[in-house]
Protein backbone atom coordinates (compact mmCIF):
# COMPACT_ATOMS: atom_id res chain seq x y z
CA UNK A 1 70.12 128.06 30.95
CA UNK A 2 68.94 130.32 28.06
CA UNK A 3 70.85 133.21 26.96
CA UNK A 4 69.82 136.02 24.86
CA UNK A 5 70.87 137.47 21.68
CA UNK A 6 74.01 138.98 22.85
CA UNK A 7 75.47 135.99 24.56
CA UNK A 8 74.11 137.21 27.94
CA UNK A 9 72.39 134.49 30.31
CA UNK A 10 68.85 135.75 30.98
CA UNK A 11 67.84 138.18 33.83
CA UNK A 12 72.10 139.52 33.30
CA UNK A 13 72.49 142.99 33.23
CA UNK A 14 74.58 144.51 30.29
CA UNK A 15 78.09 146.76 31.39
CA UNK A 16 75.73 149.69 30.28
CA UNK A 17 72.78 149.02 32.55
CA UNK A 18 75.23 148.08 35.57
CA UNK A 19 76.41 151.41 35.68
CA UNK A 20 73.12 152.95 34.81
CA UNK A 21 71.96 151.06 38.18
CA UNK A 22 75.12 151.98 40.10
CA UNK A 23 75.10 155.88 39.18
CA UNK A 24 71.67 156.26 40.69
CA UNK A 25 72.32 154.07 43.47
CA UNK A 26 74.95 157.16 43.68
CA UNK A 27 72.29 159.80 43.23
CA UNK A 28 69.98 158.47 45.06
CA UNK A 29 72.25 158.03 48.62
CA UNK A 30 72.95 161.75 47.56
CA UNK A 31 69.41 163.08 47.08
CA UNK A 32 69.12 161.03 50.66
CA UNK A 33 71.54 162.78 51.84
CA UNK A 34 70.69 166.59 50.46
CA UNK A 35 66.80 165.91 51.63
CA UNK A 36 68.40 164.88 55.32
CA UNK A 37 70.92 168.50 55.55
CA UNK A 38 67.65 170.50 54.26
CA UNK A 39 65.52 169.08 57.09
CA UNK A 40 67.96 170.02 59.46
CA UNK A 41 68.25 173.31 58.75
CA UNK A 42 64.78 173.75 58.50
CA UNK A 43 64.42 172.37 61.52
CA UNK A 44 67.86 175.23 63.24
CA UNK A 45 65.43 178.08 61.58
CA UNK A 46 62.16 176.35 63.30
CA UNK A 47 63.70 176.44 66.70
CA UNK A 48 65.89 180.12 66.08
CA UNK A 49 62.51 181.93 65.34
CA UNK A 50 60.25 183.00 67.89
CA UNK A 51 56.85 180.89 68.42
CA UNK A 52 54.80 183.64 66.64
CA UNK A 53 56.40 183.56 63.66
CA UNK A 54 56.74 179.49 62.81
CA UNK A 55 53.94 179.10 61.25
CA UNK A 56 51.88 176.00 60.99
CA UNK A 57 53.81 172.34 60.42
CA UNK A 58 54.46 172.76 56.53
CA UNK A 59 57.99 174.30 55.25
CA UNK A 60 56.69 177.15 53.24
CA UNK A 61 54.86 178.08 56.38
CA UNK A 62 58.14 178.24 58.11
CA UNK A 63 59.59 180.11 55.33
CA UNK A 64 56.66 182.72 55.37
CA UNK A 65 57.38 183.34 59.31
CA UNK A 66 61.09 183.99 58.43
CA UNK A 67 60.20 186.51 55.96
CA UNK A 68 57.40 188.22 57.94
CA UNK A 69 60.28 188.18 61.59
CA UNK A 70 62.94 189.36 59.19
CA UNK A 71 60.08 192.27 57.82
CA UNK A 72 59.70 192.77 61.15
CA UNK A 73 63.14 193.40 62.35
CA UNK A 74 64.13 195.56 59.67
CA UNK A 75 61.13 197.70 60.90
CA UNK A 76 62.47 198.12 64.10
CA UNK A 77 65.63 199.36 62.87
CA UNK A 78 63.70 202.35 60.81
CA UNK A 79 61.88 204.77 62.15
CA UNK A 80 58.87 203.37 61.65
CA UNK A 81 59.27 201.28 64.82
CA UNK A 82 58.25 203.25 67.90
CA UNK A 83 59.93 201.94 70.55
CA UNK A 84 62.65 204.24 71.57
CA UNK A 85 66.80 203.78 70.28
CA UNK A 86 67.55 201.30 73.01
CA UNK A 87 64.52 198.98 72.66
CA UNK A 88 65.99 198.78 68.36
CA UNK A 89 69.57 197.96 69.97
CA UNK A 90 68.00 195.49 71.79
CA UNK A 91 65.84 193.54 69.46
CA UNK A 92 69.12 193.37 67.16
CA UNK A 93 71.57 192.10 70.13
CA UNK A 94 69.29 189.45 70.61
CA UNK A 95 68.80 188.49 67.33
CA UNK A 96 72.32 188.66 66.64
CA UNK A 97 72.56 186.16 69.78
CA UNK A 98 70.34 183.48 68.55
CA UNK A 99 72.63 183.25 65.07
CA UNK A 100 75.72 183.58 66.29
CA UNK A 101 75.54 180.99 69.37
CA UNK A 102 73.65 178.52 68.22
């Protein structure tokens, strides 16, 4: 067998590069892990928003409907919305039932 300079038999890892490789093993499982919690909820917020305002398949698309529905609600609950007192009450007791009983 050879070894290297330091004593080490070739293809051995030094202490230093063994926990180099072991701390991103770490991040990595956690970046796995952080990716996997961030698809899910973009995938609650895909189903809790109505059809019109998902978007296409891409994230930010998503993330634009949520803005424009949540643009949208606040208008009804100004007087720029037409509807009459009740239909505002209603839009938010709905809305307020999708994120609360999901």
């Amino acid at each position: 067998m050879s070894h290297s300079r330091r004593g080490r038999k070739a293809g051995e890892l030094s202490l230093t590069d063994r926990k180099t490789q072991v701390g991103r093993s770490v991040a990595t499982e956690r970046e796995k892990r952080r990716l996997a919690k961030m698809n899910e909820a973009y995938q609650d917020l895909r189903c809790t928003l109505p059809e019109q305002y998902r978007g296409c398949d891409t994230k930010l698309d998503l993330l634009r409907g949520a803005v424009e529905y949540i643009r949208h609600l606040q208008k009804c609950l100004t007087n720029d919305y037409e509807g009459t007192s009740a239909e505002r009450v209603g839009y938010v007791q709905s809305f307020t039932h999708i994120i609360y009983n999901e």
